[in-house]
C-alpha atoms as a PDB file:
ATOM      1  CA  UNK A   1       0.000   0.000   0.000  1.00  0.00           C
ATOM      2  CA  UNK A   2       1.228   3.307  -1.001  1.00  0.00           C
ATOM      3  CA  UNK A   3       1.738   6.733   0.764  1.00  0.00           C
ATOM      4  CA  UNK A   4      -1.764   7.830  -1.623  1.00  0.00           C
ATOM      5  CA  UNK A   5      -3.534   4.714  -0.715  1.00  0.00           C
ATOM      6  CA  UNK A   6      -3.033   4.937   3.007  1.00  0.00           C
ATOM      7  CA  UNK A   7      -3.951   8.940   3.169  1.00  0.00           C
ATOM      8  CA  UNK A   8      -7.354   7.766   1.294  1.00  0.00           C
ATOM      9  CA  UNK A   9      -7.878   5.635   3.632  1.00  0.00           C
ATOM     10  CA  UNK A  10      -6.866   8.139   6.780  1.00  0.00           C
ATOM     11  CA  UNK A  11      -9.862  10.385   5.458  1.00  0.00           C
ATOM     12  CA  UNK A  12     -12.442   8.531   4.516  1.00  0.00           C
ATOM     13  CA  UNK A  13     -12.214   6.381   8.004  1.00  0.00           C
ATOM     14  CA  UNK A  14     -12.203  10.019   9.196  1.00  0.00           C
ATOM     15  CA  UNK A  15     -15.227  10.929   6.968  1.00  0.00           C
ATOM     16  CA  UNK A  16     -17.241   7.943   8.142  1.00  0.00           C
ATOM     17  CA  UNK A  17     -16.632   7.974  12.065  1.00  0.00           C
ATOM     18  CA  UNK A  18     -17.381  11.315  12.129  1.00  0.00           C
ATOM     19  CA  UNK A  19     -20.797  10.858  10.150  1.00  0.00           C
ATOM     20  CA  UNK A  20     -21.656   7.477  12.451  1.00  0.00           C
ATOM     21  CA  UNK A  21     -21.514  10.199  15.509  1.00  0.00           C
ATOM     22  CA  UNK A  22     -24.556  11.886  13.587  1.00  0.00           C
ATOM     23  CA  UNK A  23     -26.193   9.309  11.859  1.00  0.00           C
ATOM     24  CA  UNK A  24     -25.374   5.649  11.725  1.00  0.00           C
ATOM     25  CA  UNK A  25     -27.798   5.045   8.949  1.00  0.00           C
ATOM     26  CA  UNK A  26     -26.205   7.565   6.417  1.00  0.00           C
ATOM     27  CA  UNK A  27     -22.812   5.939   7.292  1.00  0.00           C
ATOM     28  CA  UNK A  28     -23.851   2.403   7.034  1.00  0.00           C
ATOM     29  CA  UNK A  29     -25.254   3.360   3.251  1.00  0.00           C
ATOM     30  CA  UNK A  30     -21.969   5.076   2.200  1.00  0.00           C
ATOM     31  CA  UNK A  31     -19.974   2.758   3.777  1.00  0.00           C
ATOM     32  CA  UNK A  32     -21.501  -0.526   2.418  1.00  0.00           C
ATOM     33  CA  UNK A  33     -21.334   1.616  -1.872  1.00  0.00           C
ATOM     34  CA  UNK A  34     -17.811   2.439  -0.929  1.00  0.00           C
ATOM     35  CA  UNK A  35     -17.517  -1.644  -0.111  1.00  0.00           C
ATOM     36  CA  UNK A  36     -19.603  -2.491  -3.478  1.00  0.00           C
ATOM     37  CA  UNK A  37     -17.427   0.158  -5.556  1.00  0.00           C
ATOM     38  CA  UNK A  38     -14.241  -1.126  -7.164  1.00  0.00           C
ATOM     39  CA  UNK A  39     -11.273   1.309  -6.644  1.00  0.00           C
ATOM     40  CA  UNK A  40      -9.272  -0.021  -9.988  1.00  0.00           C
ATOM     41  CA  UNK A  41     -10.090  -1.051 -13.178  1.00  0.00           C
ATOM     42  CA  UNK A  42      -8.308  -3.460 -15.436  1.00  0.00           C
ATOM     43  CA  UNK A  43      -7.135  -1.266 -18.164  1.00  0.00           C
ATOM     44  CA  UNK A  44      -4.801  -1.758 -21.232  1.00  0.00           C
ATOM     45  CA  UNK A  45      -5.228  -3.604 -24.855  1.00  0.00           C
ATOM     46  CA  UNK A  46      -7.743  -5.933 -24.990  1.00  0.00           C
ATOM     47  CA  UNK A  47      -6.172  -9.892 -26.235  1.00  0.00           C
ATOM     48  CA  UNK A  48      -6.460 -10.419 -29.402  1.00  0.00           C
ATOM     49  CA  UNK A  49      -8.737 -13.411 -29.125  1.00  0.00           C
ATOM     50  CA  UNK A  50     -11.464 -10.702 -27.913  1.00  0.00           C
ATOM     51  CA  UNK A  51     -11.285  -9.253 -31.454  1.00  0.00           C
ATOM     52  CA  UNK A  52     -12.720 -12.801 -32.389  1.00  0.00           C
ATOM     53  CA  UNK A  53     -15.475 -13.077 -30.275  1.00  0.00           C
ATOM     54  CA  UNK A  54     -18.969 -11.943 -30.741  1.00  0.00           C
ATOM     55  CA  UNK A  55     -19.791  -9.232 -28.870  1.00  0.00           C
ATOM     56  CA  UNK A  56     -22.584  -9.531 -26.493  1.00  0.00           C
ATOM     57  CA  UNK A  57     -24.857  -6.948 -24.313  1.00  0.00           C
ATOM     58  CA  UNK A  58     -27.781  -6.762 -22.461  1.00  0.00           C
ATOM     59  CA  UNK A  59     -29.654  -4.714 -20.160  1.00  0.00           C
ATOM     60  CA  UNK A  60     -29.679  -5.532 -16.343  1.00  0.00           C
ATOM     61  CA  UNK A  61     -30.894  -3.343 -13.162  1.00  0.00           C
ATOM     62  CA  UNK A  62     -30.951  -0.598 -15.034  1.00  0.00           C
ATOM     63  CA  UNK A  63     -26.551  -1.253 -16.363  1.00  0.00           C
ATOM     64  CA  UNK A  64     -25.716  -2.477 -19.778  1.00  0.00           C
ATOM     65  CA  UNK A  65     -23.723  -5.607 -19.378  1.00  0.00           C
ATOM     66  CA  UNK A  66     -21.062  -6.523 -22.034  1.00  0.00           C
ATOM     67  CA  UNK A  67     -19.705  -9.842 -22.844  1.00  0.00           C
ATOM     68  CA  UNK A  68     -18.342 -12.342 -25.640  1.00  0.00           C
ATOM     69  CA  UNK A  69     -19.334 -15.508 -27.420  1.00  0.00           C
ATOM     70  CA  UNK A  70     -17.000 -17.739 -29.149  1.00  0.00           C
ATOM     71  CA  UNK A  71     -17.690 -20.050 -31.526  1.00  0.00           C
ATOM     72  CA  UNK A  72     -15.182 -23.932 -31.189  1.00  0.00           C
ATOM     73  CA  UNK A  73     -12.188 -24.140 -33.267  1.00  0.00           C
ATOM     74  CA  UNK A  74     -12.901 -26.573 -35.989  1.00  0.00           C
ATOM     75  CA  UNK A  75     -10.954 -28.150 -38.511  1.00  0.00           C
ATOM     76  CA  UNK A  76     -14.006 -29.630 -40.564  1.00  0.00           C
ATOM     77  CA  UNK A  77     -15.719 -27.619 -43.579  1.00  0.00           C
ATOM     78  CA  UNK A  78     -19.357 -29.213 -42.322  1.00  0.00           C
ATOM     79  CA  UNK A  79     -20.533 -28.076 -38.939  1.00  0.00           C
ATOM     80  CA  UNK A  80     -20.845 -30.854 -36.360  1.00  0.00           C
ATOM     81  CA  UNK A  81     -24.479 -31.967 -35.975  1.00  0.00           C
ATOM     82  CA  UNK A  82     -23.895 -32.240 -31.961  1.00  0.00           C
ATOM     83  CA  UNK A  83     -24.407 -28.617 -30.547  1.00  0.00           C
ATOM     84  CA  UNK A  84     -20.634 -27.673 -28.945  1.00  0.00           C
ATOM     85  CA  UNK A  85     -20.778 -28.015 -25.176  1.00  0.00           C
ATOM     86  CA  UNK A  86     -21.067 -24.212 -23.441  1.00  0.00           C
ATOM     87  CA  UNK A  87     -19.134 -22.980 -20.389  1.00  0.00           C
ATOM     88  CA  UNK A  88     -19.346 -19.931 -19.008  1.00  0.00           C
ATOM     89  CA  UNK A  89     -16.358 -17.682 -16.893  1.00  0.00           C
ATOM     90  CA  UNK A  90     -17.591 -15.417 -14.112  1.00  0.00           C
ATOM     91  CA  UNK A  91     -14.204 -13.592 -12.848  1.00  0.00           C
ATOM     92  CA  UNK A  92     -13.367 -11.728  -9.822  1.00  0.00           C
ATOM     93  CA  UNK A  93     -13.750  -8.255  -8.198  1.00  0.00           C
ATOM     94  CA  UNK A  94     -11.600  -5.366  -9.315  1.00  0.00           C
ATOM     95  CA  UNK A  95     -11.003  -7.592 -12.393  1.00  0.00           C
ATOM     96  CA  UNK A  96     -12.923  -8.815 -16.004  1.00  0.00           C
ATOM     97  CA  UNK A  97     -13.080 -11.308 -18.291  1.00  0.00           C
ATOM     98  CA  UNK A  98     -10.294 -10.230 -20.107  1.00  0.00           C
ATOM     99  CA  UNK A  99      -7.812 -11.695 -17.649  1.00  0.00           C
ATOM    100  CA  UNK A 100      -9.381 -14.944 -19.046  1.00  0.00           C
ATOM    101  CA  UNK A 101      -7.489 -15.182 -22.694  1.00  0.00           C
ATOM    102  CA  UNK A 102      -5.794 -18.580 -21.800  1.00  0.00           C
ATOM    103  CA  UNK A 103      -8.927 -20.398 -20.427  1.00  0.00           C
ATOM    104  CA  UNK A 104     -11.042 -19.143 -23.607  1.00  0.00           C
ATOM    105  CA  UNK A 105      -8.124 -20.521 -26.527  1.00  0.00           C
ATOM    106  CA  UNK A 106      -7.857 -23.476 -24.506  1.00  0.00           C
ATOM    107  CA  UNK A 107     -11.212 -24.178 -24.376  1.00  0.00           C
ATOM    108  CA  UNK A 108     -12.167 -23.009 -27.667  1.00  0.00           C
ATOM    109  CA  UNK A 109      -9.256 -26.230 -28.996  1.00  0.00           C
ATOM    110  CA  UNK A 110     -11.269 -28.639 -26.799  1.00  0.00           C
ATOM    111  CA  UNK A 111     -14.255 -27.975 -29.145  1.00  0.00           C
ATOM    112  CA  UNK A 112     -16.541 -26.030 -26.576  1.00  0.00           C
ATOM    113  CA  UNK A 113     -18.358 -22.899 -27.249  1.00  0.00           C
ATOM    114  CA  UNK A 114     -17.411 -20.194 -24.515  1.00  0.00           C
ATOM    115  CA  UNK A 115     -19.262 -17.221 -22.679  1.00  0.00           C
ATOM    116  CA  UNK A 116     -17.571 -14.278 -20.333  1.00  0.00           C
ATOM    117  CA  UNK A 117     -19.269 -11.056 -19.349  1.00  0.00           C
ATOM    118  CA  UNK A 118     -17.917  -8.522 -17.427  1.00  0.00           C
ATOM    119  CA  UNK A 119     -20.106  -7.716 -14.244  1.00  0.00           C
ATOM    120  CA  UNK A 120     -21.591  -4.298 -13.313  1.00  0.00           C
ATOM    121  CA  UNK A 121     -18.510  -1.709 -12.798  1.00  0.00           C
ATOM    122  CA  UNK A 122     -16.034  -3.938 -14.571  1.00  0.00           C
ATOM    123  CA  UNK A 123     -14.407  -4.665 -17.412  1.00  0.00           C
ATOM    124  CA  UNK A 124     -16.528  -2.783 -20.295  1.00  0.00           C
ATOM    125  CA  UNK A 125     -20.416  -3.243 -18.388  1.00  0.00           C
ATOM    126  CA  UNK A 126     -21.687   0.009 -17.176  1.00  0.00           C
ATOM    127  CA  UNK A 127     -22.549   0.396 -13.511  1.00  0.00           C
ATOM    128  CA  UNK A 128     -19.713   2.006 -10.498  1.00  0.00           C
ATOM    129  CA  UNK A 129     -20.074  -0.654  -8.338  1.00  0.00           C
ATOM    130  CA  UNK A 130     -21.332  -4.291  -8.067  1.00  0.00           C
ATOM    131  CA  UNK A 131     -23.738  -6.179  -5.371  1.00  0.00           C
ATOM    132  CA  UNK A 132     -23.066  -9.646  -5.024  1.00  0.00           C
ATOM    133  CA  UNK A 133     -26.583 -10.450  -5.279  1.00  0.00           C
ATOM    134  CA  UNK A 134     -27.189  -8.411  -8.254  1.00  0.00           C
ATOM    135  CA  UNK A 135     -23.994 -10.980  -9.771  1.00  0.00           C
ATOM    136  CA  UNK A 136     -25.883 -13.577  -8.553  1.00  0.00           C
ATOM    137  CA  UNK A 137     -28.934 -12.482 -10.854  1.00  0.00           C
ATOM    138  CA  UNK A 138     -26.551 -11.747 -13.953  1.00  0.00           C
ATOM    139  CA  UNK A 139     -25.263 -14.833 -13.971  1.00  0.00           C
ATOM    140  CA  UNK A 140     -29.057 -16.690 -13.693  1.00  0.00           C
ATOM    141  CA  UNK A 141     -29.965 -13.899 -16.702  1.00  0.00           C
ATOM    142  CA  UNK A 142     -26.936 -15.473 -18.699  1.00  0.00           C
ATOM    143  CA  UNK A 143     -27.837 -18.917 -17.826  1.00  0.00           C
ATOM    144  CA  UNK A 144     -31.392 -18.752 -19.099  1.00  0.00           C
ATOM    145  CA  UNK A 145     -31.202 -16.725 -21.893  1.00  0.00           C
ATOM    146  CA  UNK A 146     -27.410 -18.211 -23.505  1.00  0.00           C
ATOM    147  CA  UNK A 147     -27.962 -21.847 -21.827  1.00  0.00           C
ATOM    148  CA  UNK A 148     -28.152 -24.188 -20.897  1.00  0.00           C
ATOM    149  CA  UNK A 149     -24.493 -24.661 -20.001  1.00  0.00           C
ATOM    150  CA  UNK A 150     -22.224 -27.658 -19.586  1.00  0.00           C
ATOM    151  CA  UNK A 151     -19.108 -25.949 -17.659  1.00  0.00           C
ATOM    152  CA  UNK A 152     -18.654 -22.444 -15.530  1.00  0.00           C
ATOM    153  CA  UNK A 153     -15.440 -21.381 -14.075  1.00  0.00           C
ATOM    154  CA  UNK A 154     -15.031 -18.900 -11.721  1.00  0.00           C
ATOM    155  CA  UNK A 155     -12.393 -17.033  -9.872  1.00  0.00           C
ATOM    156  CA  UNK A 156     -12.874 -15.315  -6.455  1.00  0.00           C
ATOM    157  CA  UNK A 157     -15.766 -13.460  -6.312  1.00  0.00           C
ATOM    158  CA  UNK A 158     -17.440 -14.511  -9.324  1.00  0.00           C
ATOM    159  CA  UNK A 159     -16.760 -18.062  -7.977  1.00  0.00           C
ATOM    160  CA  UNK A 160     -19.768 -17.072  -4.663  1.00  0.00           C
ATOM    161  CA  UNK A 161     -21.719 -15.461  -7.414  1.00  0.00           C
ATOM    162  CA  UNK A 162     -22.142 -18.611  -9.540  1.00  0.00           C
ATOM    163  CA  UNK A 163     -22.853 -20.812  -6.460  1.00  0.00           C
ATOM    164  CA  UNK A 164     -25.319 -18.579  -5.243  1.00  0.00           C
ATOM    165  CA  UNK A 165     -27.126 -18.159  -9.139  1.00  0.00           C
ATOM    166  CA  UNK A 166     -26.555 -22.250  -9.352  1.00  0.00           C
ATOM    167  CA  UNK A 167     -27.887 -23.279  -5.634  1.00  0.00           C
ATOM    168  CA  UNK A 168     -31.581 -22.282  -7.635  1.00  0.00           C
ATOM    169  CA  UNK A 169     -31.033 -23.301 -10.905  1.00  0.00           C
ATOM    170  CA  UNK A 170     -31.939 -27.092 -11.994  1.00  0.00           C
ATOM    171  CA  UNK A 171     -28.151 -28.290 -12.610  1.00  0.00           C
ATOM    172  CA  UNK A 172     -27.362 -31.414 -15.290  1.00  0.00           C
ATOM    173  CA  UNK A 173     -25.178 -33.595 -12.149  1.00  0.00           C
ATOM    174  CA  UNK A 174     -23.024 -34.322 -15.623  1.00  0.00           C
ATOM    175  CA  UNK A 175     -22.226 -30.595 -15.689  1.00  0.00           C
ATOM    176  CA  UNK A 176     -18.898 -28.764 -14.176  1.00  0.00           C
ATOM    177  CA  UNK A 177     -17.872 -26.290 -12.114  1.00  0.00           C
ATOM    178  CA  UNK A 178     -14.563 -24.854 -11.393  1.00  0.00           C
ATOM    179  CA  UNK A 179     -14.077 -22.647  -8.161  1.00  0.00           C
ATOM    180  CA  UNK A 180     -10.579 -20.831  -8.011  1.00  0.00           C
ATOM    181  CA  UNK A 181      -9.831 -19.298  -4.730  1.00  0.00           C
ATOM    182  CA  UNK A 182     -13.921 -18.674  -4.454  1.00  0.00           C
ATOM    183  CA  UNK A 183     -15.057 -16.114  -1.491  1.00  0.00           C
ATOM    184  CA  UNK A 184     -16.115 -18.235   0.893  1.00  0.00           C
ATOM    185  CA  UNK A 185     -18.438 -15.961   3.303  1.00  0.00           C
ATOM    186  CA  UNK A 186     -19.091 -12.280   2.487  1.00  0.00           C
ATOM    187  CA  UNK A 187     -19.545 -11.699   6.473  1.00  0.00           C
ATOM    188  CA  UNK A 188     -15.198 -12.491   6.119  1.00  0.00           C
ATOM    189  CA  UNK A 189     -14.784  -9.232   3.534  1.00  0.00           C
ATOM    190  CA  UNK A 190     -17.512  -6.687   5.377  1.00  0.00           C
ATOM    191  CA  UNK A 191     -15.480  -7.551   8.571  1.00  0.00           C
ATOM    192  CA  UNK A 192     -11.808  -7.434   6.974  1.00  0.00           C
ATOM    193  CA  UNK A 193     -13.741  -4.235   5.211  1.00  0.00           C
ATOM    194  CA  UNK A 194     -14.722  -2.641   8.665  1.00  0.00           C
ATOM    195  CA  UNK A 195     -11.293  -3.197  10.496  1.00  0.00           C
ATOM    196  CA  UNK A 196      -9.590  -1.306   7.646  1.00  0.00           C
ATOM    197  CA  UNK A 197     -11.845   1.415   8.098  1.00  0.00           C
ATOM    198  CA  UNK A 198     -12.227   1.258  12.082  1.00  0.00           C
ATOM    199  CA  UNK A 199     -16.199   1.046  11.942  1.00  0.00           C
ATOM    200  CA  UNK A 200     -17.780   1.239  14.879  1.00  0.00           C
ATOM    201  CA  UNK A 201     -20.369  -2.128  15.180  1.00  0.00           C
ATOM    202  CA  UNK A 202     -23.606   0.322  15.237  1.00  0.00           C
ATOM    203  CA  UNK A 203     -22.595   0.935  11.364  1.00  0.00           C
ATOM    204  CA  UNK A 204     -21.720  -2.972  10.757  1.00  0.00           C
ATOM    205  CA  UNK A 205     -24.826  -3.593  11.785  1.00  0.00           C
ATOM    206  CA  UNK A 206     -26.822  -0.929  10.007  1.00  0.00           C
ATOM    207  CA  UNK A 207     -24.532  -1.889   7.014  1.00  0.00           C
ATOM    208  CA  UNK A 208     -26.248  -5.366   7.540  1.00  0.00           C
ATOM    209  CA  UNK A 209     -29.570  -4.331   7.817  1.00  0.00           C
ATOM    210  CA  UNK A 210     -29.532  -2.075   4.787  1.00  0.00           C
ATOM    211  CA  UNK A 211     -28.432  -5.030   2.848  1.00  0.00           C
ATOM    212  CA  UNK A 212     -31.360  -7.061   3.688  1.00  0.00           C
ATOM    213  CA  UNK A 213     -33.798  -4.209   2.916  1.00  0.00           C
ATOM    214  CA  UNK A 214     -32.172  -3.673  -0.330  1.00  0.00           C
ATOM    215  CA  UNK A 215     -31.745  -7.717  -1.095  1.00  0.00           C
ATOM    216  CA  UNK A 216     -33.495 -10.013   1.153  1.00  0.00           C
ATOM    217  CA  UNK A 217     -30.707 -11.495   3.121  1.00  0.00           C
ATOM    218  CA  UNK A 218     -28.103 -10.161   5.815  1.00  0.00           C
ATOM    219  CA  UNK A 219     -24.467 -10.389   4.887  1.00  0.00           C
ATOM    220  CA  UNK A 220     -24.078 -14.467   6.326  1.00  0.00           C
ATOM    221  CA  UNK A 221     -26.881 -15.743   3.799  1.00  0.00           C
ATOM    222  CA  UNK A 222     -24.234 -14.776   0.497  1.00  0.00           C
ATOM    223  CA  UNK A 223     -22.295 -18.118   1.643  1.00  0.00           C
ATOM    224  CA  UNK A 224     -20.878 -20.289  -0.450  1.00  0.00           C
ATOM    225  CA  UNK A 225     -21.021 -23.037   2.574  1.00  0.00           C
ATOM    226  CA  UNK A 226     -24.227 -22.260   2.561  1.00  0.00           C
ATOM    227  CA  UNK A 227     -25.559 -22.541  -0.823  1.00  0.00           C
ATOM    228  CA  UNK A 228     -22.664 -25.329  -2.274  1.00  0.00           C
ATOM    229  CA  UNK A 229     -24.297 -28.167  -0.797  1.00  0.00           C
ATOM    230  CA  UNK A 230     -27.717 -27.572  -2.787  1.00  0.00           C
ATOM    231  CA  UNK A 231     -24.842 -27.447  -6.603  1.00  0.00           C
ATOM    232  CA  UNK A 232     -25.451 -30.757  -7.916  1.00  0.00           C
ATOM    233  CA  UNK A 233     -22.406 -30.389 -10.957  1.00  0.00           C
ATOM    234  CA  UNK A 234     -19.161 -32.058 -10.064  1.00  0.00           C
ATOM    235  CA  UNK A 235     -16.892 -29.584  -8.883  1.00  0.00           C
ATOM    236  CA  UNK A 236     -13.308 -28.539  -8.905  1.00  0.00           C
ATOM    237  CA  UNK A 237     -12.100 -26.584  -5.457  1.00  0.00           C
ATOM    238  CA  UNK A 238      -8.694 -24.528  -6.295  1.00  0.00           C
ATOM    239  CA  UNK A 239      -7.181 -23.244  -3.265  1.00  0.00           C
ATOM    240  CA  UNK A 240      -3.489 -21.599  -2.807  1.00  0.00           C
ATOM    241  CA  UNK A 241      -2.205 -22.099   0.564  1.00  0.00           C
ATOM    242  CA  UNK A 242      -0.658 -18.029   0.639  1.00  0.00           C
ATOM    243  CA  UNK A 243      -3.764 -16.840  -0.507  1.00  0.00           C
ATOM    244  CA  UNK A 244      -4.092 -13.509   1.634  1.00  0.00           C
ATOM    245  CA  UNK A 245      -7.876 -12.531   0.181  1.00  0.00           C
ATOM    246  CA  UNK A 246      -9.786 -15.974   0.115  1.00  0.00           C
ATOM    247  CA  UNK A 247      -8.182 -17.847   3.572  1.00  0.00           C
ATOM    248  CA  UNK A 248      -7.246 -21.258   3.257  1.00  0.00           C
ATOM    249  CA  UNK A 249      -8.779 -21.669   6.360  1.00  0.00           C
ATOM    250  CA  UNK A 250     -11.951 -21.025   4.971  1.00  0.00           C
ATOM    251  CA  UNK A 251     -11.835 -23.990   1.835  1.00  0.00           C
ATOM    252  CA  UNK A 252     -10.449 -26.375   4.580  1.00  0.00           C
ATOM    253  CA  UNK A 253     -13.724 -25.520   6.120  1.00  0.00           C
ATOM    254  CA  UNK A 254     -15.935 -26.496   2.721  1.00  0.00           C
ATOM    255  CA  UNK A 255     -13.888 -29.904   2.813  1.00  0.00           C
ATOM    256  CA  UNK A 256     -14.753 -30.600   6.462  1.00  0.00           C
ATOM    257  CA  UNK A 257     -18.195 -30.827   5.246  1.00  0.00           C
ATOM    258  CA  UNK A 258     -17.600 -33.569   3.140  1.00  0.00           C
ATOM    259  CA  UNK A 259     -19.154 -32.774   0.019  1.00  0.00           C
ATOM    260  CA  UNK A 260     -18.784 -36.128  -2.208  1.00  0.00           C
ATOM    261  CA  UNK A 261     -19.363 -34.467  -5.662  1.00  0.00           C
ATOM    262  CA  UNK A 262     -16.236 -31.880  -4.493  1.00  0.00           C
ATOM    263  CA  UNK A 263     -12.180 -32.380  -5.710  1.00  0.00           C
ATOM    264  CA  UNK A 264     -10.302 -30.312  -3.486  1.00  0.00           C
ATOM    265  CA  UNK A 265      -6.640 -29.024  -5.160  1.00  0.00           C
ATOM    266  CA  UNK A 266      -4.791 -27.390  -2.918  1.00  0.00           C
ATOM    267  CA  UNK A 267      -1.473 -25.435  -4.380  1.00  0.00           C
ATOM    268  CA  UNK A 268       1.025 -23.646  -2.225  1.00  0.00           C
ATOM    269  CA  UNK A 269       2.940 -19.968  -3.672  1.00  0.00           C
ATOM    270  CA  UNK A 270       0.444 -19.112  -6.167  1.00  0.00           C
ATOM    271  CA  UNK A 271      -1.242 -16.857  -4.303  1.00  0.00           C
ATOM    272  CA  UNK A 272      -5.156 -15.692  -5.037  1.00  0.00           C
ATOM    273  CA  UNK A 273      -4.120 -13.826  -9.061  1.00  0.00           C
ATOM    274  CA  UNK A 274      -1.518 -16.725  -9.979  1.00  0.00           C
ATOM    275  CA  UNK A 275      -3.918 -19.499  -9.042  1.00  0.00           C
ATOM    276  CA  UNK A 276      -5.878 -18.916 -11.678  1.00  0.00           C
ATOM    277  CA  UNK A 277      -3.043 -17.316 -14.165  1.00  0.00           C
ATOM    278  CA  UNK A 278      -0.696 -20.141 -13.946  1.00  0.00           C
ATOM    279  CA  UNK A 279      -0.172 -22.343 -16.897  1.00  0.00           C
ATOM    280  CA  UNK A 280      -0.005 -25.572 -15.015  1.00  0.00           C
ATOM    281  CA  UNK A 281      -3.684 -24.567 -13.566  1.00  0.00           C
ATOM    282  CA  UNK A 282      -5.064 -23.907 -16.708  1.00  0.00           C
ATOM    283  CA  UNK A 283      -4.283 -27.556 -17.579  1.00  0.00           C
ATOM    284  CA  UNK A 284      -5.839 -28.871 -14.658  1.00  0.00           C
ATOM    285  CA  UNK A 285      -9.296 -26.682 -14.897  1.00  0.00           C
ATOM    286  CA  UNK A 286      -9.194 -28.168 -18.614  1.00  0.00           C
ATOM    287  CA  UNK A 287      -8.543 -31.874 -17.950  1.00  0.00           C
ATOM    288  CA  UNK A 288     -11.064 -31.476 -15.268  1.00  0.00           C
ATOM    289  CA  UNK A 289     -13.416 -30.529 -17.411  1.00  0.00           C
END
């Protein structure tokens, strides 16, 4: 963390404390958009396999959301009379789908027909900030308007988004899922969140209510703990030992419960970008698959 980052962070835990004296409400609501807002963006050339792809958009909760659809590599003149199997890449905050090149050429040589969007305040979507419920309902959009699909991976964040759009979705128990250093409980971030900013517990907890008026559930309902058990697709479970945003603490917690359709693959250096960069896991999301 820089000298900049650090005196951002000095005044707007200054800003917020001083506002919870006043009104714990208003600091709870501009506390939980700050949480919700991304502070970077990727930026930078796109791949050139995006120049490929078709380009997809839709509208959602009022954003446009902005994706890409690519056709299989095929060596064959005549098209194949059995409809290319679909999978669909959800990636993580603060990042887009772009960071994805490798998994979409890779899969595209396997034959299957791949989907990745960029969420609300990512990647080219509109929006400043994204709710992980309002993920949760992209992803179900996607799924019933692209679908049905065979395969999703996703990475961090956007691996609790497609448990929680999957837990009420009927799922083909042939079907696959790859989780890469997946959140594990949002109630983890809002409290990592809160000790950054030295929130007092009145605005946790009006942070938590606001949430439910806004989305139905408090904070501990957006569990992937929760909601994994009702996922009927085999899964893949990637988890880096020196991960320092997704604890491995927490995935050794999802193996405790002794989920039978769940392959734990634990790595140790990657970290919670690598994990999901490295070439060797690329090969293992793709044999998995």
């Amino acid at each position: 963390m820089n000298l900049k980052q650090k005196l951002a962070i000095r005044y707007v835990r200054a800003e917020l404390n001083i506002l919870s004296l006043v009104d714990a409400r208003k600091a709870a609501i501009k506390a939980f958009r700050l949480f919700c807002t991304p502070q970077k963006k990727t930026t930078g050339k796109y791949p050139d396999i995006f120049s490929a792809g078709e380009r997809l958009a839709f509208r959602l909760e009022g954003h446009t959301v902005r994706g890409h659809r690519w056709a299989p590599y095929s060596d064959s003149l005549t098209p194949d009379p059995i409809p290319p199997k679909k999978v669909l890449i959800a990636h993580g905050f603060e990042s887009s789908s772009r960071s994805f090149d490798a998994y979409i050429a890779a899969l595209l040589k396997e034959g299957y027909e791949v989907f990745a969007f960029d969420a609300s305040g990512h990647g080219r979507s509109g929006g400043k900030r994204i709710l992980l419920s309002d993920y949760a309902r992209m992803l179900r959009f996607i799924e019933q308007n692209y679908g049905p699909f065979h395969a999703w991976i996703g990475h961090s964040l956007g691996g609790l988004a497609l448990v929680l759009a999957l837990e009420d979705l009927p799922v083909d128990p042939h079907a696959r899922l790859v989780l890469l250093a997946p959140a594990v409980q949002l109630t983890s971030a809002v409290e990592t969140f809160a000790g950054v900013l030295g929130l007092a517990p009145a605005v946790v907890q009006e942070m938590n209510r606001y949430v439910e008026e806004i989305g139905g559930h408090p904070f501990s309902w957006y569990s992937l703990r929760r909601a994994i058990g009702q996922v009927q697709a085999a899964i893949l479970y990637c988890q880096d030992e020196d991960d320092l945003i997704t604890p491995v603490a927490e995935a050794r917690g999802v193996e405790q419960d002794g989920h039978a359709n769940i392959k734990f693959l634990f790595t140790s250096g990657l970290g919670h970008r690598n994990i999901y960069k490295a070439q060797e896991m690329v090969d293992q999301v793709i044999a998995f698959l």
